[in-house]
Protein backbone atom coordinates (compact mmCIF):
# COMPACT_ATOMS: atom_id res chain seq x y z
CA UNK A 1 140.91 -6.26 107.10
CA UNK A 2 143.01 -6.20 103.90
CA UNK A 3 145.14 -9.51 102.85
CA UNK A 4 147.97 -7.57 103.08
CA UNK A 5 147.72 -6.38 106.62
CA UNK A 6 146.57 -9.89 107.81
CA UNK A 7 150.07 -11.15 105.85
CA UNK A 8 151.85 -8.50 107.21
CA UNK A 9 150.90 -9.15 111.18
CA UNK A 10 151.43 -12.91 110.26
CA UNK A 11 154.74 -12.11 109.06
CA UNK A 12 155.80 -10.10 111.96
CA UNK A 13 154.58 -12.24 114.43
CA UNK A 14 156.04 -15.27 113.22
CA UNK A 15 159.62 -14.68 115.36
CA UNK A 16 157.20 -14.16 118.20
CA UNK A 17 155.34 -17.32 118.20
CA UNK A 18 158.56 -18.96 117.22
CA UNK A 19 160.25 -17.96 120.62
CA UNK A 20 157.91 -20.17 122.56
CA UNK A 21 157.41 -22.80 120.01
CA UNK A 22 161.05 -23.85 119.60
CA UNK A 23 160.99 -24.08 123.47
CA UNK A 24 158.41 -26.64 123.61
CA UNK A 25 155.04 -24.56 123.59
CA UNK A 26 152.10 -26.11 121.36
CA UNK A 27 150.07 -23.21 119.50
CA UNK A 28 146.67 -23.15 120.29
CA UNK A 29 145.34 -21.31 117.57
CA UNK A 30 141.14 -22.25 117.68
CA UNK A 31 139.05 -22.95 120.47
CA UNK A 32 139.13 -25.94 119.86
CA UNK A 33 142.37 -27.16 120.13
CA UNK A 34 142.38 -24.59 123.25
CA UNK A 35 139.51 -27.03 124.97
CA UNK A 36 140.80 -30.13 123.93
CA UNK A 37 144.15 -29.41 125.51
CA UNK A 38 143.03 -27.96 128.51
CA UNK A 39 140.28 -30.55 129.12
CA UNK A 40 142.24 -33.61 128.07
CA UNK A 41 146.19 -32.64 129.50
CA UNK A 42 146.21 -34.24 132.83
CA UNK A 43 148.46 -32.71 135.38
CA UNK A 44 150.19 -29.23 135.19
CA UNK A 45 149.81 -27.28 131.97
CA UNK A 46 150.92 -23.34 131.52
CA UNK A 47 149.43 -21.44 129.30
CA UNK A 48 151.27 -18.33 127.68
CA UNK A 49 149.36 -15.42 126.89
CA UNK A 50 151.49 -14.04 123.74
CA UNK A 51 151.49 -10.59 122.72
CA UNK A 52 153.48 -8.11 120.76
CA UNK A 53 154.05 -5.97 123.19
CA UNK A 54 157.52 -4.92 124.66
CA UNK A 55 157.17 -6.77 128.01
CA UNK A 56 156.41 -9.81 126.24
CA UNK A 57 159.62 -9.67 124.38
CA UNK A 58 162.00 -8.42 126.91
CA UNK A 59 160.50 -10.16 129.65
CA UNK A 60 157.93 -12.55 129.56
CA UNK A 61 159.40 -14.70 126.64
CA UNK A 62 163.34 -14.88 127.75
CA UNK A 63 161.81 -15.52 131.75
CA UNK A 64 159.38 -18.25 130.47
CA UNK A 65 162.13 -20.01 128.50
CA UNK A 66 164.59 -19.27 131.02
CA UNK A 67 162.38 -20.90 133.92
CA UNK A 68 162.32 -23.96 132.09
CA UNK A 69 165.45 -25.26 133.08
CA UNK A 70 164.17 -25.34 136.54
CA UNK A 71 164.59 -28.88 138.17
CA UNK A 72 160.71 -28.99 138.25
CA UNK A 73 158.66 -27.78 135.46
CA UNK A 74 154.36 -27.72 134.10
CA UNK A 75 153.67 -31.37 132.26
CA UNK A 76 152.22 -29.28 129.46
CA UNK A 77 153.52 -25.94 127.36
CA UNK A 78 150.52 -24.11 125.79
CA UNK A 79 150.26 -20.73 124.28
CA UNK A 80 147.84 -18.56 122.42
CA UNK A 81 148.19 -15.51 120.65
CA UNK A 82 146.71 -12.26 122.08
CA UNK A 83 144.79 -9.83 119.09
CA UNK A 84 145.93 -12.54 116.80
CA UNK A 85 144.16 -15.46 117.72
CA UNK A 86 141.44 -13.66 118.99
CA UNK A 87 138.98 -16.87 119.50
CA UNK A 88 141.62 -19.08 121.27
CA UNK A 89 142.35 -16.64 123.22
CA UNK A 90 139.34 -15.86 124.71
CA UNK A 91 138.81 -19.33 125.24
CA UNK A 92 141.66 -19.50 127.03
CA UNK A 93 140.98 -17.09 129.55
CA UNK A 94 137.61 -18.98 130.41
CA UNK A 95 139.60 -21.08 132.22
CA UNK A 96 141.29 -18.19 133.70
CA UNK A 97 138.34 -17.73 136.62
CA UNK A 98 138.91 -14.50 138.86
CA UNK A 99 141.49 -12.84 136.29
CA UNK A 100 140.66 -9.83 133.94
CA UNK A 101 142.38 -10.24 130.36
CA UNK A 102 145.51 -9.62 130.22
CA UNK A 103 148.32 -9.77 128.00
CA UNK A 104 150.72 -11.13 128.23
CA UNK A 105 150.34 -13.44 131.47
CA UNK A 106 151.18 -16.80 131.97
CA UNK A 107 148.45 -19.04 133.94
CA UNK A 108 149.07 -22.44 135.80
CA UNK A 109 146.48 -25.02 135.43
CA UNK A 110 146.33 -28.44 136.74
CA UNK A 111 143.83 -30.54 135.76
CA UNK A 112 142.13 -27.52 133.72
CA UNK A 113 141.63 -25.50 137.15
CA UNK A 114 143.44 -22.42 137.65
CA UNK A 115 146.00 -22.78 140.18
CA UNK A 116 148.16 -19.57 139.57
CA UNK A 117 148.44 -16.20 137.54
CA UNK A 118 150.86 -13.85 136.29
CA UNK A 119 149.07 -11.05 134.90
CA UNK A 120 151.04 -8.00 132.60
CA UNK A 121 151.25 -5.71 135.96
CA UNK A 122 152.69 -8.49 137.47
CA UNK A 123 155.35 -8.80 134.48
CA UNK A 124 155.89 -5.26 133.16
CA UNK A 125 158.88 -2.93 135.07
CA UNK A 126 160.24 -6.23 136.62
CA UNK A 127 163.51 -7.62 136.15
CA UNK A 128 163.81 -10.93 134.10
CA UNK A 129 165.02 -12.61 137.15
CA UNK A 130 162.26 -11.64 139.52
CA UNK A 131 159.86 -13.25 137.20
CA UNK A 132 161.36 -16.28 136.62
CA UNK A 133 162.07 -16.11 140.34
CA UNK A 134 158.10 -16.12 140.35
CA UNK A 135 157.49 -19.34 138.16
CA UNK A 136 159.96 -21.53 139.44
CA UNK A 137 158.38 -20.84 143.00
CA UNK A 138 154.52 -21.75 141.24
CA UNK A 139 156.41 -25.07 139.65
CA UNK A 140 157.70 -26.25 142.96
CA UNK A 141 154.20 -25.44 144.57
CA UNK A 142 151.66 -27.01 142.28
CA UNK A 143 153.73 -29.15 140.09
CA UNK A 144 155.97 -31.21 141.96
């Protein structure tokens, strides 16, 4: 892969990664800082599954950011980066037992056991409310 086209998906993905990270979301950007976080965070962690796709950015992004104004919310804000942080990613979905990839999604741990999924089919042709609608029911269940 050229410089230039690593630059230029670094560039353009910038705004994307920013979305979650001025909301509170740590990067996870190697495996290991996916293991250490998801190992070490005690209590209720979600984990973002970005992507560049359309449904991340008219849905999944404004829901997730939306649902944290929720009275109860996940201890921990986590995200990797679909086809850009390939590694960390597929770290990331180890912990993701019984779900195929899939991008983006948003996955509930507590403790570093999977407690609840949104996968892309869950995400895409939905309205913004439904899905937050969706996570703020998962907060009240496993993290309260």
């Amino acid at each position: 892969m050229s410089m230039f086209y690593h630059q230029y998906m670094e560039d353009m993905v910038k705004p994307m990664r920013e979305e979650l990270t001025s909301i509170g979301f740590k990067e996870l950007r190697t495996p290991e800082e996916v293991e250490d976080a998801l190992e070490n965070n005690k209590g209720t962690t979600v984990v973002f599954v970005n992507s560049v796709c359309g449904c991340a950015a008219g849905l999944a992004r404004p829901a997730m950011a939306y649902s944290l104004k929720h009275k109860v919310t996940p201890d921990h804000l986590v995200t990797v980066f679909a086809g850009q942080d390939k590694e960390a990613t597929a770290k990331a979905r180890e912990y993701f037992t019984g779900y195929p990839p899939s991008s983006p999604s948003i996955a509930l741990l507590k403790d570093g056991k999977i407690q609840w999924m949104m996968e892309r089919h869950q995400i895409e042709g939905r309205e913004p409310q439904e899905i937050v609608n969706d996570l703020t029911a998962a907060y009240d269940k496993y993290c309260s």
